[in-house]
PDB file of N, CA and C in Angstrom:
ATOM      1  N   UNK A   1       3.907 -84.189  -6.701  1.00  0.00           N
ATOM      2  CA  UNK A   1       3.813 -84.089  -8.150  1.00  0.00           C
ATOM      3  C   UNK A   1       4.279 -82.698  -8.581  1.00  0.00           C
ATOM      4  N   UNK A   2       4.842 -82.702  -9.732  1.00  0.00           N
ATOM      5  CA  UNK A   2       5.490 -81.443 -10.209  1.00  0.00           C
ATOM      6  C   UNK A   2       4.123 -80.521 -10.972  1.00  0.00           C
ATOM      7  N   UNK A   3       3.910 -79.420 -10.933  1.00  0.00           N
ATOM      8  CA  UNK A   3       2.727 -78.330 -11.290  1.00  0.00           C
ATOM      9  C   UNK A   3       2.242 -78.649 -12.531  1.00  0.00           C
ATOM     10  N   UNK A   4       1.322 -78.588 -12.657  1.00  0.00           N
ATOM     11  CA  UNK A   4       0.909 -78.521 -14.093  1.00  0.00           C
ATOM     12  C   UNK A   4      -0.592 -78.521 -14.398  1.00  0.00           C
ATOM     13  N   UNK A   5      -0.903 -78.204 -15.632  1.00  0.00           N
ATOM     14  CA  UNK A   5      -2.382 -78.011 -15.931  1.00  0.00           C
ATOM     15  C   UNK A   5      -2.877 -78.594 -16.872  1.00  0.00           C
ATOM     16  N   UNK A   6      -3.556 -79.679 -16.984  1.00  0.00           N
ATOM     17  CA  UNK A   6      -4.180 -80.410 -18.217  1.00  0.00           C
ATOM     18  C   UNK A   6      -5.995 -79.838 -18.595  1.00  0.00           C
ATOM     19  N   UNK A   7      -6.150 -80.142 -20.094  1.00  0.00           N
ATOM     20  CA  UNK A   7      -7.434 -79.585 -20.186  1.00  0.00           C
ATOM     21  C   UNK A   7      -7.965 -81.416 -20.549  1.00  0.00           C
ATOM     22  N   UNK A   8      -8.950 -82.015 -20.094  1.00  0.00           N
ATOM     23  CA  UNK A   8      -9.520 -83.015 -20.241  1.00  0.00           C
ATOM     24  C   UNK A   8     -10.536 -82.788 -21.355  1.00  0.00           C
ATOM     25  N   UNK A   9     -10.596 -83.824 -22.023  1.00  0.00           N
ATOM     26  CA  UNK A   9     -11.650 -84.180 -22.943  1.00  0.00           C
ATOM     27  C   UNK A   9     -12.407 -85.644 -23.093  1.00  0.00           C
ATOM     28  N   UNK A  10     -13.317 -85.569 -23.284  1.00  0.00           N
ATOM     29  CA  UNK A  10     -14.256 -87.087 -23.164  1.00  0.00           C
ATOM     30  C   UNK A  10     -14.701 -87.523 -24.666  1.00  0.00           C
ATOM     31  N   UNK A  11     -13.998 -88.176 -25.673  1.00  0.00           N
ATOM     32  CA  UNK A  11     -14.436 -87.962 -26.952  1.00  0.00           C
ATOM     33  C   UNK A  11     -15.494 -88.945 -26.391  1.00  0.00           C
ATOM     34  N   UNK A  12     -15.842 -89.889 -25.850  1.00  0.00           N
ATOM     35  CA  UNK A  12     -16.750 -91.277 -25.814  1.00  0.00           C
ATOM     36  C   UNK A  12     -17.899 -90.888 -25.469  1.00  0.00           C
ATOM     37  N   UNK A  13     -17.680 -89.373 -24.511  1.00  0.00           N
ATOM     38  CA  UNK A  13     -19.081 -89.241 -24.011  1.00  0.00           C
ATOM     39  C   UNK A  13     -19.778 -87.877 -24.619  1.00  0.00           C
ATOM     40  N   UNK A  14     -17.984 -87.302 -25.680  1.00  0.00           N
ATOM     41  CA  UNK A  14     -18.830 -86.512 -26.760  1.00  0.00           C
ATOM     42  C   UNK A  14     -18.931 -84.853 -25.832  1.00  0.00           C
ATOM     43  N   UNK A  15     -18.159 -84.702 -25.147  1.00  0.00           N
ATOM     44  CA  UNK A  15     -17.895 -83.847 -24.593  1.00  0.00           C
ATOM     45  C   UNK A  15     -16.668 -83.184 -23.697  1.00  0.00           C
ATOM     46  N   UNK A  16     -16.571 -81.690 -23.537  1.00  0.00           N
ATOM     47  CA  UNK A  16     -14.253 -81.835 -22.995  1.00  0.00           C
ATOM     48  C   UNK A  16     -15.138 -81.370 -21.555  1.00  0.00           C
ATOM     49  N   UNK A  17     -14.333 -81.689 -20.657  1.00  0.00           N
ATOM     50  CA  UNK A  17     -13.903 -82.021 -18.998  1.00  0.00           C
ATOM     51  C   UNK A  17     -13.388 -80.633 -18.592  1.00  0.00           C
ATOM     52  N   UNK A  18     -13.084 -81.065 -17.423  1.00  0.00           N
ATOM     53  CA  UNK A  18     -12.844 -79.845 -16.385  1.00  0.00           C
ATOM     54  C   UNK A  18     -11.074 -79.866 -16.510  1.00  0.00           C
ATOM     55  N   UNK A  19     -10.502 -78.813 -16.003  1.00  0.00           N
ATOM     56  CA  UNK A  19      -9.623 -78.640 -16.078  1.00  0.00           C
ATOM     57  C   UNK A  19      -8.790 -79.213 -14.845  1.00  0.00           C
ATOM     58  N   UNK A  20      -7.719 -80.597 -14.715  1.00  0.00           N
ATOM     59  CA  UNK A  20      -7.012 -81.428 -14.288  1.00  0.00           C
ATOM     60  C   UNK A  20      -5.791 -80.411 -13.657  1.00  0.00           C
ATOM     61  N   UNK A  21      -5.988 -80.443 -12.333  1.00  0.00           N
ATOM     62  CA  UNK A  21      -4.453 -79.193 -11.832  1.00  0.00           C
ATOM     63  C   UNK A  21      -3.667 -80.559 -10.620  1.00  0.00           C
ATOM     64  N   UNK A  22      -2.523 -80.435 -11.110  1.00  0.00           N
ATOM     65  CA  UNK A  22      -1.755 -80.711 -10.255  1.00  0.00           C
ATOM     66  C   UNK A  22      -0.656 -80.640  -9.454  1.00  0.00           C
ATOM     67  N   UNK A  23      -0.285 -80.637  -8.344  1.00  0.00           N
ATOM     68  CA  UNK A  23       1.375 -80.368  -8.167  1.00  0.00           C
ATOM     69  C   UNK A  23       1.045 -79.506  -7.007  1.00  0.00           C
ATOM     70  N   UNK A  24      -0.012 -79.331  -6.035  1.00  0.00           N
ATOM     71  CA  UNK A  24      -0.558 -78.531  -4.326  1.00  0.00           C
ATOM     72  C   UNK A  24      -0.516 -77.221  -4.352  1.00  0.00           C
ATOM     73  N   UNK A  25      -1.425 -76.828  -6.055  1.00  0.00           N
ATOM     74  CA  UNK A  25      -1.474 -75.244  -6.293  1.00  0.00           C
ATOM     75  C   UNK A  25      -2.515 -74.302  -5.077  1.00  0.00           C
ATOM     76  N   UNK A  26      -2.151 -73.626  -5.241  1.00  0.00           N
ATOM     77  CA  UNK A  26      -2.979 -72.893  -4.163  1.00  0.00           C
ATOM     78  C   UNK A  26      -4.236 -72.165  -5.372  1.00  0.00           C
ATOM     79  N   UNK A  27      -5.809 -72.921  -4.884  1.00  0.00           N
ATOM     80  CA  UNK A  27      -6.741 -72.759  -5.326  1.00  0.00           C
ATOM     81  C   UNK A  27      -7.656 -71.386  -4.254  1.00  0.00           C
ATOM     82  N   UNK A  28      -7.456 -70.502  -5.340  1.00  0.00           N
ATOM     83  CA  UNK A  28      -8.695 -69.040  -4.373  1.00  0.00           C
ATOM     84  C   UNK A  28      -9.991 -68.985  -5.319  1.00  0.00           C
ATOM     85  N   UNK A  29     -11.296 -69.179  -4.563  1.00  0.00           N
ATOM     86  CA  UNK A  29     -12.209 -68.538  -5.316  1.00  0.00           C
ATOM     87  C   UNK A  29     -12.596 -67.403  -5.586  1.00  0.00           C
ATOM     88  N   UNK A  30     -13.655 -66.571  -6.926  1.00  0.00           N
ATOM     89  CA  UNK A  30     -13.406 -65.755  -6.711  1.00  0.00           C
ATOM     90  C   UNK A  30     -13.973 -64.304  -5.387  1.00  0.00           C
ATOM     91  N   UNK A  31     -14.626 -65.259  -4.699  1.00  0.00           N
ATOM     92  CA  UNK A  31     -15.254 -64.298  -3.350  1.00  0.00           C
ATOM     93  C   UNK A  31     -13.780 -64.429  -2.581  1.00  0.00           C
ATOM     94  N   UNK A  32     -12.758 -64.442  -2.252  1.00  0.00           N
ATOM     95  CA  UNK A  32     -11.322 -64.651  -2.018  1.00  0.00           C
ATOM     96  C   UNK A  32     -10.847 -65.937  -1.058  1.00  0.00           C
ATOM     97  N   UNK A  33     -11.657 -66.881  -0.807  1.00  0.00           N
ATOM     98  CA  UNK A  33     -12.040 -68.361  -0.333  1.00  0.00           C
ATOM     99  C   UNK A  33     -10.883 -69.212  -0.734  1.00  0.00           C
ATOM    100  N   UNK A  34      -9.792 -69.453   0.204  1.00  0.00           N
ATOM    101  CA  UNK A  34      -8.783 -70.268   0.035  1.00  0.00           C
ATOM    102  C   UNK A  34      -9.034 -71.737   0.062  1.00  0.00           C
ATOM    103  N   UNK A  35      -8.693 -72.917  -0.445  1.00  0.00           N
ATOM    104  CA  UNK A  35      -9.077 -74.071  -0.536  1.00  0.00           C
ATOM    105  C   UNK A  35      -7.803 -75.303  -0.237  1.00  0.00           C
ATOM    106  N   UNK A  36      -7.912 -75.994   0.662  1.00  0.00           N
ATOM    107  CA  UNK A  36      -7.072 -76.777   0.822  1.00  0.00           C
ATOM    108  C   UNK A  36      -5.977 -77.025  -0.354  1.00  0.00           C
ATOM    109  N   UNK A  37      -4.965 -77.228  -0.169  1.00  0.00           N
ATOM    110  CA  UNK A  37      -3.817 -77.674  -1.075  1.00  0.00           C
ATOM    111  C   UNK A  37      -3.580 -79.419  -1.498  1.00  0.00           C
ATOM    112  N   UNK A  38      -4.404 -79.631  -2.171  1.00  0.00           N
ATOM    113  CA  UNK A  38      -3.935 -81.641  -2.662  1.00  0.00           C
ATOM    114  C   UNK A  38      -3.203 -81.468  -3.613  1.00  0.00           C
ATOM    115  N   UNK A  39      -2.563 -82.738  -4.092  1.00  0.00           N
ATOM    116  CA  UNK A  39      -1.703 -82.847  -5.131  1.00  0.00           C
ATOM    117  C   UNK A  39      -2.272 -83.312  -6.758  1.00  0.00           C
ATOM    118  N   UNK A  40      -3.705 -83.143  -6.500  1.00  0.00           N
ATOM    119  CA  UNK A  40      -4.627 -83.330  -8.026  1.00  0.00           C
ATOM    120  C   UNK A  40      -5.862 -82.745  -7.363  1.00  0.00           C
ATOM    121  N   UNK A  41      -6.570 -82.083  -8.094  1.00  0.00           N
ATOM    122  CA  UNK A  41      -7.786 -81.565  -8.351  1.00  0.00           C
ATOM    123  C   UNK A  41      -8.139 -81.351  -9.393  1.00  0.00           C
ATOM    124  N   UNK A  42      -9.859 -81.471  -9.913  1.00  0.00           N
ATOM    125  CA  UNK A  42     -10.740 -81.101 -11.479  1.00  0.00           C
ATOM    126  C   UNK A  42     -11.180 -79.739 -11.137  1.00  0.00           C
ATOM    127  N   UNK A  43     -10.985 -78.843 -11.801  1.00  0.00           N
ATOM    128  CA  UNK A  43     -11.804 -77.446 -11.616  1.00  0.00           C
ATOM    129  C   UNK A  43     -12.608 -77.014 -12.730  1.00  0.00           C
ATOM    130  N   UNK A  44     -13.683 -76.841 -12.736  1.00  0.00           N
ATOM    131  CA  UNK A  44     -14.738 -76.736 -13.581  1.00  0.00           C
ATOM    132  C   UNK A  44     -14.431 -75.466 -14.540  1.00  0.00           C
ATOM    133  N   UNK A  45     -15.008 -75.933 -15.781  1.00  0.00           N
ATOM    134  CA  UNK A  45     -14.410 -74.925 -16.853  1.00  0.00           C
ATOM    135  C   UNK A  45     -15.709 -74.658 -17.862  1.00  0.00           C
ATOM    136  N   UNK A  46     -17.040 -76.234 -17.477  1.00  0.00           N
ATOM    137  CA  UNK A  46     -18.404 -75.659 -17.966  1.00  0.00           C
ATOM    138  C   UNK A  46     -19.122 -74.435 -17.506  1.00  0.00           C
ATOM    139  N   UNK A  47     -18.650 -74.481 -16.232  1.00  0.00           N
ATOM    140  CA  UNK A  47     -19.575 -73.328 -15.324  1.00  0.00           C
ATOM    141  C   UNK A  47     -21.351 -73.817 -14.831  1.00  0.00           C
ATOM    142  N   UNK A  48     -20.909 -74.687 -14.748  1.00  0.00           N
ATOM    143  CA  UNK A  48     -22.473 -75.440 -14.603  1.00  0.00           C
ATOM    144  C   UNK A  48     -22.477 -76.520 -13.335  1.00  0.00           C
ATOM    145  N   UNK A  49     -21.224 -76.858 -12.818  1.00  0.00           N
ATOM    146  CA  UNK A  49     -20.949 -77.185 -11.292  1.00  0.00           C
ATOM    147  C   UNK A  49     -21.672 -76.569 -10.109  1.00  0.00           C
ATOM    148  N   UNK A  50     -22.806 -77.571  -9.454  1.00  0.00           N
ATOM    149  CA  UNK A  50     -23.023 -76.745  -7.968  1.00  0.00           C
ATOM    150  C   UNK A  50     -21.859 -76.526  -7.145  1.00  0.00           C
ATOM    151  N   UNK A  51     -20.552 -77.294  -7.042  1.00  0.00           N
ATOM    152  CA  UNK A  51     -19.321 -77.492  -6.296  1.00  0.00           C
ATOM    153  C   UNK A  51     -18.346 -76.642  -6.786  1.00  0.00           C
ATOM    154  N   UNK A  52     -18.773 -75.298  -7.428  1.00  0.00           N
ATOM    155  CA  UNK A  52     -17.135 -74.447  -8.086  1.00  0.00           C
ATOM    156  C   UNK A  52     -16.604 -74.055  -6.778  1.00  0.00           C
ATOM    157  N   UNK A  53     -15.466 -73.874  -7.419  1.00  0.00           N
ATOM    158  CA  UNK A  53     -14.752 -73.824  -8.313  1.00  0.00           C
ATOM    159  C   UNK A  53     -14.310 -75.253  -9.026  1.00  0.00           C
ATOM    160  N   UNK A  54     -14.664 -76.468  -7.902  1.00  0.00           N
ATOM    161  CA  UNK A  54     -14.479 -77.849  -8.498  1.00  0.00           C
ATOM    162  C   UNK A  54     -15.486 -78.584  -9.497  1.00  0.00           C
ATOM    163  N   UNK A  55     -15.144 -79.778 -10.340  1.00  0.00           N
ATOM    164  CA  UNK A  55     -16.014 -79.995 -11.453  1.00  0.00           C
ATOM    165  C   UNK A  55     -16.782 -81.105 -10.206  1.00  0.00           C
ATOM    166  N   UNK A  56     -17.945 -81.090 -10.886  1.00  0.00           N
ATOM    167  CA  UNK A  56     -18.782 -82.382 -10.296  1.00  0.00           C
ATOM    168  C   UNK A  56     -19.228 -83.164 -11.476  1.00  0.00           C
ATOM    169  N   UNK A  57     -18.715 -83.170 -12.462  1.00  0.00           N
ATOM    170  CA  UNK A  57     -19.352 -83.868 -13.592  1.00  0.00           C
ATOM    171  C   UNK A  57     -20.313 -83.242 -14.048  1.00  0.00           C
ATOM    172  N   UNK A  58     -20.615 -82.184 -14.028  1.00  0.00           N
ATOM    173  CA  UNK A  58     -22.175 -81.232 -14.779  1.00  0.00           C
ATOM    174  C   UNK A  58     -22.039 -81.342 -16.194  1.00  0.00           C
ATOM    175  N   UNK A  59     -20.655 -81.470 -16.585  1.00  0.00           N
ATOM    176  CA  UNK A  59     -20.252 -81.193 -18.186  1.00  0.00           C
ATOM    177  C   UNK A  59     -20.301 -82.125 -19.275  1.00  0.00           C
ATOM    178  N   UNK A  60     -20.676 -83.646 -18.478  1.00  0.00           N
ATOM    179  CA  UNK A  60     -20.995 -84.430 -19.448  1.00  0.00           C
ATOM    180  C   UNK A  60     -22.674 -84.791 -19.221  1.00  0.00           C
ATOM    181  N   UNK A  61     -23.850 -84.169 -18.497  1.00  0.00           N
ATOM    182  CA  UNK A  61     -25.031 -83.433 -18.834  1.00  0.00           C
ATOM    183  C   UNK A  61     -25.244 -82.575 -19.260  1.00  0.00           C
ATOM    184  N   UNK A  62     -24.322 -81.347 -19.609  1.00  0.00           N
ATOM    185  CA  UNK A  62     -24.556 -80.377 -20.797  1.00  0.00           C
ATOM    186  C   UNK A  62     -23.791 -80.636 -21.597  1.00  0.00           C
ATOM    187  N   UNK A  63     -23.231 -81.678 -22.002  1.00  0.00           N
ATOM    188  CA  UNK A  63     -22.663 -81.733 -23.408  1.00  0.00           C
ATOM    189  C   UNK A  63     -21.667 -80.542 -23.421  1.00  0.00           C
ATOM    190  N   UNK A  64     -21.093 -80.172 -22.730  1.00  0.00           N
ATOM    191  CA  UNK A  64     -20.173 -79.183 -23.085  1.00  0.00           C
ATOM    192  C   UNK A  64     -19.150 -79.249 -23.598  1.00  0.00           C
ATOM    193  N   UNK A  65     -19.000 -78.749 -24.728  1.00  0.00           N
ATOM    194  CA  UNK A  65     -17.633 -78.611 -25.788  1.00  0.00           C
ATOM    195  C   UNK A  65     -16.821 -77.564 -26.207  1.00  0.00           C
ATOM    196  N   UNK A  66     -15.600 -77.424 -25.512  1.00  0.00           N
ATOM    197  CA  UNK A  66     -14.974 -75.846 -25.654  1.00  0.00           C
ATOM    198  C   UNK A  66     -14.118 -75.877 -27.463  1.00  0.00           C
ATOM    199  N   UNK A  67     -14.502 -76.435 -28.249  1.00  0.00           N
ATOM    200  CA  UNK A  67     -14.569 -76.590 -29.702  1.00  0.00           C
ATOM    201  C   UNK A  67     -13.120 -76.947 -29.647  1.00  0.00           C
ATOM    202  N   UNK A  68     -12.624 -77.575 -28.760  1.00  0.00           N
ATOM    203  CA  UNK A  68     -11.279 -78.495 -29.257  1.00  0.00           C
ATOM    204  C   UNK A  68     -11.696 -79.832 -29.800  1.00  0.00           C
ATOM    205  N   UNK A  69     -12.964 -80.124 -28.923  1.00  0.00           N
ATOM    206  CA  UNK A  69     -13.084 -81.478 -29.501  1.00  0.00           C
ATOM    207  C   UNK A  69     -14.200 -81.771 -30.626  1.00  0.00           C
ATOM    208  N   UNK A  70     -13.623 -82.168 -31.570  1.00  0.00           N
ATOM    209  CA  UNK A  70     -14.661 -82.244 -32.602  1.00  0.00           C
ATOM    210  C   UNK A  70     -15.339 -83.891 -32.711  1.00  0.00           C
TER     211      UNK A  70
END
């Protein structure tokens, strides 16, 4: 897949998503923790993930809304 970065949003469940990366970016956390290379991954953008830098779905239990979605 060719690179790219989508921001997800859930209007149904009333809350926006983790951030959609694709295209075998090279993911570092920030303790400097390199992470396998796939061709799609969700990376958490609530900050409320036990699994960061990846989303686990935490964001549609906090209702989190980065005020794009109204």
């Amino acid at each position: 897949m060719p690179p790219s970065i989508g921001i997800v949003e859930d209007p149904p469940l009333g809350c926006s998503g983790p951030l959609w990366v694709r295209g075998e970016i090279t993911i570092e956390s920030e303790d400097g923790t390199h992470y396998e290379k796939r061709n799609r991954v969700t990376l958490c953008r609530c900050g409320a993930s036990s699994n960061k830098p990846f989303c686990n779905g935490s964001h549609a239990s906090i209702k989190f809304n980065d005020g794009i979605l109204k």
